[in-house]
N, C-alpha and C. Protein backbone atom coordinates (compact mmCIF):
# COMPACT_ATOMS: atom_id res chain seq x y z
N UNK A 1 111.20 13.87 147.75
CA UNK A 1 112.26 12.94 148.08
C UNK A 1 111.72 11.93 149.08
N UNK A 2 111.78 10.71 148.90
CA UNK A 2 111.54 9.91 149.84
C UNK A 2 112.22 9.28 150.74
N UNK A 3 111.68 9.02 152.18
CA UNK A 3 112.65 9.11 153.30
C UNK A 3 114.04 7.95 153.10
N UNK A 4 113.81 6.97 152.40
CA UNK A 4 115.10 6.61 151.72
C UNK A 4 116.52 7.07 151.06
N UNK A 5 115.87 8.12 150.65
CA UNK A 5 116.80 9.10 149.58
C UNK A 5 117.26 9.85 150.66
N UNK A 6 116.09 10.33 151.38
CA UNK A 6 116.58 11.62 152.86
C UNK A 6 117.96 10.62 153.75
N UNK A 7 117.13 9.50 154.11
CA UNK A 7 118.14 9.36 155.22
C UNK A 7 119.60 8.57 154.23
N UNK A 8 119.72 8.29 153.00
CA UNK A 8 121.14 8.27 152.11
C UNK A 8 121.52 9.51 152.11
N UNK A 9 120.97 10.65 151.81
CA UNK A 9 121.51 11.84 151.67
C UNK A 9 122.59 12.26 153.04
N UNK A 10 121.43 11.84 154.18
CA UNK A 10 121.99 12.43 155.36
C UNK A 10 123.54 11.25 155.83
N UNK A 11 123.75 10.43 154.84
CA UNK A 11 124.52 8.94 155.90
C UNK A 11 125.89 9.86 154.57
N UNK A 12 125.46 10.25 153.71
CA UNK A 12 126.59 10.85 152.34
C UNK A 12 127.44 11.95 153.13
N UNK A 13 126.24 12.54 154.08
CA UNK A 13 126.66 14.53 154.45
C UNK A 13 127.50 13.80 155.59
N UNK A 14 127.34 13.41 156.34
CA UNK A 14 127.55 12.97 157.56
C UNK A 14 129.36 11.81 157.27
N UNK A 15 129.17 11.25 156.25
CA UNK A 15 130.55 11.20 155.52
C UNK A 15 131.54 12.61 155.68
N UNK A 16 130.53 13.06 154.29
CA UNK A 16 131.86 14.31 154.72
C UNK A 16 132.24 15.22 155.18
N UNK A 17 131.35 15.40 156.49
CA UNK A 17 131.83 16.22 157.25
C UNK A 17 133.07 15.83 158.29
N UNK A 18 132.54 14.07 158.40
CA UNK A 18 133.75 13.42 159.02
C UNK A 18 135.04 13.74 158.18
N UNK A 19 134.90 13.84 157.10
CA UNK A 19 136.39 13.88 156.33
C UNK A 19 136.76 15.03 156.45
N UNK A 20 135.89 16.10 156.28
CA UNK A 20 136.61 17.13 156.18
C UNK A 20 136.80 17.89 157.75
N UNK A 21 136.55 17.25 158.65
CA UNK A 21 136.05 17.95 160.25
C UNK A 21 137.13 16.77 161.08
N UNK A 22 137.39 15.76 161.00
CA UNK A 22 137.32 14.70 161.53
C UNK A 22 136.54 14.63 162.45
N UNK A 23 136.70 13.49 162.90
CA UNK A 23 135.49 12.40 163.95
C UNK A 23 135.32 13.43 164.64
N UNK A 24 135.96 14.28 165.41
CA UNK A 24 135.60 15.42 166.66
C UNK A 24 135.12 16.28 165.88
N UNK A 25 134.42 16.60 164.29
CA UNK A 25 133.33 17.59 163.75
C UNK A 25 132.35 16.90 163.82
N UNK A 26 131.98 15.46 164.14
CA UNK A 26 131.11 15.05 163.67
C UNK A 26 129.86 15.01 164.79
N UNK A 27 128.95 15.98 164.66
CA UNK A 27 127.93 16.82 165.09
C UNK A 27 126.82 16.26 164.36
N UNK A 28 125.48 16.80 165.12
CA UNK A 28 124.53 16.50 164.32
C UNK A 28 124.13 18.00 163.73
N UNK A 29 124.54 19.11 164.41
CA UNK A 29 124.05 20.11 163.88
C UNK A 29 125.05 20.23 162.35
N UNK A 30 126.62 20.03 162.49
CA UNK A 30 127.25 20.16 161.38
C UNK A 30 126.63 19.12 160.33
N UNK A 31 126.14 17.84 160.80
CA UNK A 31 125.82 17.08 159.54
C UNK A 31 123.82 17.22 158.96
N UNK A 32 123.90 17.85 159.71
CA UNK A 32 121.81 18.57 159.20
C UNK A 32 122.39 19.45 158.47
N UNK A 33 123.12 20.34 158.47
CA UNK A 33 123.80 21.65 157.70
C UNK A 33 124.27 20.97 156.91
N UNK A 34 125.19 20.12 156.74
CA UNK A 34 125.43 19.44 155.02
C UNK A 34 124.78 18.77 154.29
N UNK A 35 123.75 17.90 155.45
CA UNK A 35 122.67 17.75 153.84
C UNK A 35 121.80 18.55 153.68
N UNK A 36 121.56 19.59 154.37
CA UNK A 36 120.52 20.87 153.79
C UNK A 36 119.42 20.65 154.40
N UNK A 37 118.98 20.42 155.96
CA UNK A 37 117.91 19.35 156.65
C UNK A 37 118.15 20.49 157.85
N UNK A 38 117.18 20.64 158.64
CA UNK A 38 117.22 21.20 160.06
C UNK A 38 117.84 20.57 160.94
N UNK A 39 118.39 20.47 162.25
CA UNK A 39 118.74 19.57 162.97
C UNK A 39 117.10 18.64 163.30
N UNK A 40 116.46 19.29 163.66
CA UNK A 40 114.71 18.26 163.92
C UNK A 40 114.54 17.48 162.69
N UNK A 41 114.80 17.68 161.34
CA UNK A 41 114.91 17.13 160.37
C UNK A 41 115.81 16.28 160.43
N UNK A 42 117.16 16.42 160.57
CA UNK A 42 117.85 15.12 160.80
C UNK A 42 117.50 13.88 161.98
N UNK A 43 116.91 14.32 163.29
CA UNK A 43 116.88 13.84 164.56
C UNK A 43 115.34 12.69 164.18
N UNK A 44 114.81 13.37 163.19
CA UNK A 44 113.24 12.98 162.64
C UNK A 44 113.90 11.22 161.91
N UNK A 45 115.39 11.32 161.61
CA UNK A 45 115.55 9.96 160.67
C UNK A 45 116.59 9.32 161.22
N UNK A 46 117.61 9.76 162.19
CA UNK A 46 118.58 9.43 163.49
C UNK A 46 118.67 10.19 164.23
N UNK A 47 117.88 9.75 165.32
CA UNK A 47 117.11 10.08 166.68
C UNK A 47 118.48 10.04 167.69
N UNK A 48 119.84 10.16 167.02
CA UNK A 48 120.70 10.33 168.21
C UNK A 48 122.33 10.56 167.13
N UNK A 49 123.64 10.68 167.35
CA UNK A 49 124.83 10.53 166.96
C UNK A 49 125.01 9.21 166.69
N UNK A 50 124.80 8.23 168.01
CA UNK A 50 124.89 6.91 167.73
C UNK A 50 124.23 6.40 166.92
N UNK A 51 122.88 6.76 166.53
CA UNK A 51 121.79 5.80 165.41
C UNK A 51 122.76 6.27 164.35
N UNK A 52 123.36 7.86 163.80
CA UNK A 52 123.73 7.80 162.93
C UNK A 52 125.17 7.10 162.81
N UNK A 53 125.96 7.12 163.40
CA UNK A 53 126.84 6.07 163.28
C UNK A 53 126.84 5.08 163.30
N UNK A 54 125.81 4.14 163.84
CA UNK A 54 125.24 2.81 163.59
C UNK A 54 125.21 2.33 162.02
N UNK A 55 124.10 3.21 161.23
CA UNK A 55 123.48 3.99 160.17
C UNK A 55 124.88 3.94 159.46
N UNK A 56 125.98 4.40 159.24
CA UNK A 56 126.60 4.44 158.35
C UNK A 56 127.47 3.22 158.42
N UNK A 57 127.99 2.67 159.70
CA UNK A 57 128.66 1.22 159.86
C UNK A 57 128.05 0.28 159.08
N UNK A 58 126.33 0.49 159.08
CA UNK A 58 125.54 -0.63 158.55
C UNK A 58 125.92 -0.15 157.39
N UNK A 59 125.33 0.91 156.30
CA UNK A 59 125.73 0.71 155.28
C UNK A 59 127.20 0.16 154.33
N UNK A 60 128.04 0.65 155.65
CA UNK A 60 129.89 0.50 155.10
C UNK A 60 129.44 -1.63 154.70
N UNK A 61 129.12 -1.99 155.69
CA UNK A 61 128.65 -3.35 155.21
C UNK A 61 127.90 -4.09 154.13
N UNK A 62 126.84 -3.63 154.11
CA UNK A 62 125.69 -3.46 153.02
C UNK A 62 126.61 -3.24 151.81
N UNK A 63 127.55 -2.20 151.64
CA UNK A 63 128.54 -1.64 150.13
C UNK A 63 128.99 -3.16 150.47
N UNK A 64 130.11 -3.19 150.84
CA UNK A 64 130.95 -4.35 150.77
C UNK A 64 130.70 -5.33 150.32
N UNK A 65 129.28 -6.21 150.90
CA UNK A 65 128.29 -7.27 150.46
C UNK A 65 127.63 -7.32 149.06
N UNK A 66 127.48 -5.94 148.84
CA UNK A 66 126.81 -5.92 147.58
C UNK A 66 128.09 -5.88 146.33
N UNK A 67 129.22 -5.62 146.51
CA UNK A 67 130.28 -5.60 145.75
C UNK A 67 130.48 -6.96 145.83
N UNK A 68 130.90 -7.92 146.97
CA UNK A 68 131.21 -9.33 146.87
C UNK A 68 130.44 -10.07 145.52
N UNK A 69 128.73 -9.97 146.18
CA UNK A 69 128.08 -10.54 145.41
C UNK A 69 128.37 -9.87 143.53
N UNK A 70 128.49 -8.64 143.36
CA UNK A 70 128.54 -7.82 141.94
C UNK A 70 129.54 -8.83 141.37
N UNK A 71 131.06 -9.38 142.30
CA UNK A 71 131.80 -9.50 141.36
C UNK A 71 131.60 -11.27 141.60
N UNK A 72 130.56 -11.69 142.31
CA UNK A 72 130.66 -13.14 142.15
C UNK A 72 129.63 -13.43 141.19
N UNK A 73 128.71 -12.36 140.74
CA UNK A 73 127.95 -12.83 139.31
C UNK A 73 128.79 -13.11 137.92
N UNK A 74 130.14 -12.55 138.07
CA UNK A 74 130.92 -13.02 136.82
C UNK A 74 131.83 -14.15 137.77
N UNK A 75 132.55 -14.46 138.29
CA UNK A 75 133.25 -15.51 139.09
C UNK A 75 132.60 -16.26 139.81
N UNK A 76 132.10 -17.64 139.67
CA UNK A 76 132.01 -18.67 140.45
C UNK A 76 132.53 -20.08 140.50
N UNK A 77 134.23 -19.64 140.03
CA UNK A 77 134.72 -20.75 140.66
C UNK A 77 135.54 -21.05 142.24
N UNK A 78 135.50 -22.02 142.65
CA UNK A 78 135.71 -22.07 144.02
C UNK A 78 137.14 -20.73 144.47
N UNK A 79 136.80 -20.38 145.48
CA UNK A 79 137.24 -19.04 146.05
C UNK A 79 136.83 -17.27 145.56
N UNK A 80 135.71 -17.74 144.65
CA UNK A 80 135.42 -16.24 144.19
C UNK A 80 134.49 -15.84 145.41
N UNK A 81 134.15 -15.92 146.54
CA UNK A 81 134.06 -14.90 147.71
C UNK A 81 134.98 -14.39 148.17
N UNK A 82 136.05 -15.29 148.04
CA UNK A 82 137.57 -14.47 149.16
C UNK A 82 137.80 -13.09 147.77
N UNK A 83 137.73 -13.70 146.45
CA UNK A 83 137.90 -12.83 145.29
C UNK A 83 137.19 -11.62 145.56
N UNK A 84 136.15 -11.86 145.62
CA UNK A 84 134.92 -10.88 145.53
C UNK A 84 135.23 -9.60 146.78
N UNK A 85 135.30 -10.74 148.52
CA UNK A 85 135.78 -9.47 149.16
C UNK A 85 137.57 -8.67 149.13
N UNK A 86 138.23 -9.78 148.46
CA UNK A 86 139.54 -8.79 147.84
C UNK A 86 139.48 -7.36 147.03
N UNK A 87 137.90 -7.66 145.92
CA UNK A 87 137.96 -6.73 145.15
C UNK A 87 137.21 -5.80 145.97
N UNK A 88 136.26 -6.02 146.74
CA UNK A 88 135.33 -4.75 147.52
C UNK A 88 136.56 -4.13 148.58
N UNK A 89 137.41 -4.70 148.74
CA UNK A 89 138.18 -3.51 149.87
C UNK A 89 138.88 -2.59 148.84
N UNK A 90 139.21 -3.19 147.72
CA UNK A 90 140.07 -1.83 147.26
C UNK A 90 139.22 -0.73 146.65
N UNK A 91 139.81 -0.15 147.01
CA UNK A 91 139.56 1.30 146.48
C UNK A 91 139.78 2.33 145.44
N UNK A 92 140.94 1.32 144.49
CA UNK A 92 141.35 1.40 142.97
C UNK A 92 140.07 2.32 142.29
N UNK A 93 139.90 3.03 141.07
CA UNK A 93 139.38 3.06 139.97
C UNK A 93 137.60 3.60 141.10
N UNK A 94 137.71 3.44 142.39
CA UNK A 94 136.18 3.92 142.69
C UNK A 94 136.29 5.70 142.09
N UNK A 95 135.40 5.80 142.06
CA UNK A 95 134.71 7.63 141.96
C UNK A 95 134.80 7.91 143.23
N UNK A 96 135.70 9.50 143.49
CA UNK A 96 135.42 10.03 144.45
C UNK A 96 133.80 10.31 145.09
N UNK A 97 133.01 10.17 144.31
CA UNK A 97 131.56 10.54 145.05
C UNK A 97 130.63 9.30 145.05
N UNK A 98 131.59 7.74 144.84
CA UNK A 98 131.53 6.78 145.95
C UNK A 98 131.29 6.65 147.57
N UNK A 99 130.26 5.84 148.09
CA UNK A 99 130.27 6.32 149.80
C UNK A 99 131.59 5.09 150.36
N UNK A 100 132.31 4.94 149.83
CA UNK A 100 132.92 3.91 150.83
C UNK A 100 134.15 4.19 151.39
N UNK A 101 134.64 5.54 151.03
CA UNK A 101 135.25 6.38 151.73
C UNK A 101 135.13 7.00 152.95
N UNK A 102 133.71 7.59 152.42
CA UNK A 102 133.08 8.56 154.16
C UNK A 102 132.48 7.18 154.42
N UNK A 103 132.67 5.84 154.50
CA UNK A 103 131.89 5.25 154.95
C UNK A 103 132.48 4.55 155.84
N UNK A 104 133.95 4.37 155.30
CA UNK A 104 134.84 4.27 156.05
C UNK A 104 135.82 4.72 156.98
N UNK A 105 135.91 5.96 156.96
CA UNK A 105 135.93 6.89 157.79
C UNK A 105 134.83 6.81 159.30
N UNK A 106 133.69 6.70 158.85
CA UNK A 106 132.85 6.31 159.71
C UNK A 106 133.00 5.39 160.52
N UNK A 107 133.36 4.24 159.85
CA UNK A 107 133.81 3.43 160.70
C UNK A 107 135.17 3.30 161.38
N UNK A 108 135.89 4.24 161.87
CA UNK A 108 136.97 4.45 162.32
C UNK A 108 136.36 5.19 163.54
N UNK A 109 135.31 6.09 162.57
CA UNK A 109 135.01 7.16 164.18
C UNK A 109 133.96 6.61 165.01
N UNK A 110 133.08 5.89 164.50
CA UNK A 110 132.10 4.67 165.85
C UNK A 110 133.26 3.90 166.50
N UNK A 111 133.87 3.48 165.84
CA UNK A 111 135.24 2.49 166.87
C UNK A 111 135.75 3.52 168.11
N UNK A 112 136.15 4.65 166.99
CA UNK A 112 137.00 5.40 167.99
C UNK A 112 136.02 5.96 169.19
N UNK A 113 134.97 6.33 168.86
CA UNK A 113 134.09 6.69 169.96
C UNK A 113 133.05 6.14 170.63
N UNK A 114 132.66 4.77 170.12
CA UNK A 114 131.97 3.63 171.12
C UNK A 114 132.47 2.31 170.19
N UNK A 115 133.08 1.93 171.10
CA UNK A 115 133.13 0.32 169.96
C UNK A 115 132.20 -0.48 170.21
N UNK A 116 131.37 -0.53 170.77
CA UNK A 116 129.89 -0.97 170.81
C UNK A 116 129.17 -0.85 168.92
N UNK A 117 129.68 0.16 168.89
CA UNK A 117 129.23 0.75 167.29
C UNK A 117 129.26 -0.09 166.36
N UNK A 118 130.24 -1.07 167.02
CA UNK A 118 131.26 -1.60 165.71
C UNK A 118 130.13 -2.87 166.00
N UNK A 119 129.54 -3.16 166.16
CA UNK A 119 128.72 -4.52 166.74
C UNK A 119 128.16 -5.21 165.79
N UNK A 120 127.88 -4.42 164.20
CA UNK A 120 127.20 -5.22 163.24
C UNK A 120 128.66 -5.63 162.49
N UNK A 121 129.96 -4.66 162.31
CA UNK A 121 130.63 -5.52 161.77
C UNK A 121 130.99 -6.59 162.22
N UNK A 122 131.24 -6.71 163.66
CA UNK A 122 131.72 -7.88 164.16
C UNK A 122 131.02 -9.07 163.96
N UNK A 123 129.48 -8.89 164.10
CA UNK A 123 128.38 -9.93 163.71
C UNK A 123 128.75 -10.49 162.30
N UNK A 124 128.97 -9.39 161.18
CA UNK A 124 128.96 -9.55 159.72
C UNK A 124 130.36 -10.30 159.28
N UNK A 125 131.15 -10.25 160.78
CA UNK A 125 132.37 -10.77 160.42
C UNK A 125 132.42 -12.36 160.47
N UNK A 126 131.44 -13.02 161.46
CA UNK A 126 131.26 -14.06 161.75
C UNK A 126 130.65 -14.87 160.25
N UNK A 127 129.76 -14.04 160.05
CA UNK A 127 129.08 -14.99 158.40
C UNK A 127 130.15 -14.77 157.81
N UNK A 128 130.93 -13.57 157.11
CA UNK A 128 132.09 -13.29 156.95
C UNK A 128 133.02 -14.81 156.63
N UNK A 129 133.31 -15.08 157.94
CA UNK A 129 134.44 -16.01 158.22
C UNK A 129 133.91 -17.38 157.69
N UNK A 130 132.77 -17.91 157.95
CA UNK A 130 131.84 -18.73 157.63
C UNK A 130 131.73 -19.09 156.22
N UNK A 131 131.90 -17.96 155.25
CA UNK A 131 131.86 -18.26 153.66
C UNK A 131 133.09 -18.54 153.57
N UNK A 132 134.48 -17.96 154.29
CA UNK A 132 135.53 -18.44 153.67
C UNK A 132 135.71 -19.54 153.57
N UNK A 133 135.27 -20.27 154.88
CA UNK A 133 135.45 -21.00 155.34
C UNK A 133 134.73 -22.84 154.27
N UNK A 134 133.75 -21.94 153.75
CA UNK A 134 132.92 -22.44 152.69
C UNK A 134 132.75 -22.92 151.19
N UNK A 135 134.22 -21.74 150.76
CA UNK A 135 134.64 -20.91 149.47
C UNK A 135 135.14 -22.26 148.51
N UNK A 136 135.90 -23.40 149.09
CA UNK A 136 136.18 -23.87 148.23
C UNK A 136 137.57 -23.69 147.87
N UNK A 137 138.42 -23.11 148.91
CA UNK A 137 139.95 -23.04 148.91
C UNK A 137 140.07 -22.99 150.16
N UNK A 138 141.57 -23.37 150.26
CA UNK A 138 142.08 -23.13 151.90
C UNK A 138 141.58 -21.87 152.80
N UNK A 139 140.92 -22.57 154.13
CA UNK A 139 140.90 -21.69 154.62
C UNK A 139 141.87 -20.36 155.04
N UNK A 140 142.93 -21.23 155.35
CA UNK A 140 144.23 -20.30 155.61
C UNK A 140 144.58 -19.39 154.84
N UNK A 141 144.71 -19.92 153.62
CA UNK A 141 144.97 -19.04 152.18
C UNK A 141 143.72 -17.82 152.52
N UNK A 142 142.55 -18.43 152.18
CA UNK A 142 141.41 -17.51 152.26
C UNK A 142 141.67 -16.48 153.51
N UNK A 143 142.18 -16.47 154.64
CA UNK A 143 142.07 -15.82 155.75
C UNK A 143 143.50 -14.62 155.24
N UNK A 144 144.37 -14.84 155.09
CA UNK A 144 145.72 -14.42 154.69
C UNK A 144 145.16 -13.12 153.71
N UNK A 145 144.38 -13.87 152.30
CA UNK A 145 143.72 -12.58 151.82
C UNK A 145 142.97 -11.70 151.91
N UNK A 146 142.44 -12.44 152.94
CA UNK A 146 140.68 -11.58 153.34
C UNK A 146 141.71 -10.42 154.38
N UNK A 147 142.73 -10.87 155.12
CA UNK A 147 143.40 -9.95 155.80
C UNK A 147 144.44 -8.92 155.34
N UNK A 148 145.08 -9.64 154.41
CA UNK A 148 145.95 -8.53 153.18
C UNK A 148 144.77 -7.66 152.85
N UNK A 149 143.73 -7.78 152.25
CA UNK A 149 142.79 -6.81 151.56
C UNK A 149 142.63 -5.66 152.38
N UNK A 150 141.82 -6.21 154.02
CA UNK A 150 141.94 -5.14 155.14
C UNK A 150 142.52 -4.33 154.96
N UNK A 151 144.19 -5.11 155.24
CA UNK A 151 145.34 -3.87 155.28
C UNK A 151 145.44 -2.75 154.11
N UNK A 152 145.46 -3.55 152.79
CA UNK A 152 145.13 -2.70 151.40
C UNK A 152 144.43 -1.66 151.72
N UNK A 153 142.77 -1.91 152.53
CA UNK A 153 141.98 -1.03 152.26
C UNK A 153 142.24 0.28 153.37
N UNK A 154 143.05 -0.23 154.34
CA UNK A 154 142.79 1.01 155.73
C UNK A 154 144.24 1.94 155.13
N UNK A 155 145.25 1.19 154.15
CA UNK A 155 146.06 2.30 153.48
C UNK A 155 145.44 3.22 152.76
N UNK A 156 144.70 2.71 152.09
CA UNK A 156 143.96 3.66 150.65
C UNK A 156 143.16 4.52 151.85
N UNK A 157 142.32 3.84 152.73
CA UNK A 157 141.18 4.82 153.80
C UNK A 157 142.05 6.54 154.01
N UNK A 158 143.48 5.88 154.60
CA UNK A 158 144.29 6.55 155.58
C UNK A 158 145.18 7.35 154.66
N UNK A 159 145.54 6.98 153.02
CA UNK A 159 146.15 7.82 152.14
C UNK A 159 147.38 7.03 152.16
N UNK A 160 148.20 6.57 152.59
CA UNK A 160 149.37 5.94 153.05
C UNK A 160 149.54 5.10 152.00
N UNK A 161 151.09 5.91 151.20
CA UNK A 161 151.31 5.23 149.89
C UNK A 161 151.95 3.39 150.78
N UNK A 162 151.57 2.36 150.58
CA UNK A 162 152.57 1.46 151.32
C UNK A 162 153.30 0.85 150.33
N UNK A 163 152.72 0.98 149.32
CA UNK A 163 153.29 0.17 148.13
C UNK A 163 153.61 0.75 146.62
N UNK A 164 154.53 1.09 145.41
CA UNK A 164 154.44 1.68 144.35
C UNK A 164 153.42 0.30 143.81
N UNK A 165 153.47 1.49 142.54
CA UNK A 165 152.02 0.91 141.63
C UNK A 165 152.27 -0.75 141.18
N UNK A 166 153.40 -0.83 140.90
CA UNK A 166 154.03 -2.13 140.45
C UNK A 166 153.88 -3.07 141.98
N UNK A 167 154.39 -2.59 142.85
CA UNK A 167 154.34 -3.74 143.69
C UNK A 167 152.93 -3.83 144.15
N UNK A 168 152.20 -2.93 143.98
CA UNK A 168 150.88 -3.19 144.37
C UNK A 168 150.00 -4.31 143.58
N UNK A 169 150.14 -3.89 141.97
CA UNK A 169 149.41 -4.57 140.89
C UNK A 169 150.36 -6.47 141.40
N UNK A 170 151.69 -6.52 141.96
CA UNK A 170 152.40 -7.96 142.25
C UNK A 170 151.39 -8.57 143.29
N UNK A 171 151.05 -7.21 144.39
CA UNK A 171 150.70 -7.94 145.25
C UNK A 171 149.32 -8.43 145.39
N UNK A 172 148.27 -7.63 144.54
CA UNK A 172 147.26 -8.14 144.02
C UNK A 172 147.23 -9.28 143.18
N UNK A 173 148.03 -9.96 142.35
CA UNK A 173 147.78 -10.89 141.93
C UNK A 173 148.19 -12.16 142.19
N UNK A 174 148.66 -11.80 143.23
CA UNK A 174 149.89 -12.95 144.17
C UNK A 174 148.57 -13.41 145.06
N UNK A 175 147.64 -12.64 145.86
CA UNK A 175 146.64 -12.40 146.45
C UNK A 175 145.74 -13.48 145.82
N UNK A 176 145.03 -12.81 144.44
CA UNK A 176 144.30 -13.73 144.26
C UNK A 176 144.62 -15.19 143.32
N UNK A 177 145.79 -14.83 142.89
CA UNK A 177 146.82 -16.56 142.54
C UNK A 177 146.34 -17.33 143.86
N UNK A 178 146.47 -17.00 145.18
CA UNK A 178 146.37 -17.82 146.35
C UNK A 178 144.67 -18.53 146.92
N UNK A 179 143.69 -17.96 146.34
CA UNK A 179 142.23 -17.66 146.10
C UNK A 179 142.30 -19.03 144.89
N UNK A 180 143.24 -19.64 143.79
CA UNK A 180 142.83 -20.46 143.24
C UNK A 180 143.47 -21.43 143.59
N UNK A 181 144.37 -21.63 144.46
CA UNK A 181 144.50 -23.06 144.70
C UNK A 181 144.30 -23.53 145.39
């Protein structure tokens, strides 16, 4: 296995132990024990709690980015970034053994326990704001959805029905109706 695969394995275990432990399980000895690694084995690829929560914030980003771009290779008319990050927050139709669950989770528990943690999203939020800003539709509009999506996504994170299926599928397309004009 190469240390790529090791340290994905370990950012996957370290997911779900947060889920199933919450943030106060999240240990390094409990997360070396779920990916099947010694604790010196884990410490060998995040040399602390914080690298690994760093480590999974970065990736929760990295997913997101790479979904924007997935769905702007079929959409490029003006506002398919606000599109693109509408479609990466939801959580519709993913596979449970998707990381953007425990990935998100993760990022609840670096907030909750250093918000220092949170330091690459905030950075990522700035380019972030910058493309909307870029997109080719109202900014405002663009900001409204990029912030509806948020909310979308920390319901689905958190389980919290907020919406039936119907008003959800309304409010998704009301969403990105606003993305084309």
């Amino acid at each position: 296995m190469t240390q790529v695969d090791t340290k994905q394995q370990i950012l996957e275990a370290a997911g779900r132990v947060v889920l199933a432990r919450g943030v106060t399980g999240l240990t390094l000895e409990a997360v070396a024990e779920e990916a099947g690694l010694s604790k010196g084995g884990l410490l060998y690829h995040y040399g602390s709690k914080e690298a690994l929560l760093t480590a999974m914030v970065g990736r929760l980003v990295e997913v997101t980015e790479e979904r924007i771009d997935a769905h702007r290779q079929s959409d490029s008319a003006p506002g398919s970034w606000t599109r693109g990050y509408l479609q990466a927050c939801l959580t519709d139709g993913i596979p449970a053994t998707d990381p953007t669950g425990r990935l998100a989770v993760a990022l609840l528990a670096a907030g909750a326990t250093d918000p220092a943690q949170l330091d690459e999203v905030r950075e990522r939020q700035e380019v972030w704001q910058a493309r909307l800003h870029e997109d080719g539709v109202d900014p405002v509009m663009a900001n409204i959805v990029r912030l509806a999506a948020d909310g979308l996504w920390m319901n689905d994170i958190f389980g919290i029905p907020a919406l039936s299926k119907d008003e959800r599928a309304e409010l998704l397309a009301r969403l990105e109706a606003l993305t084309r004009q």
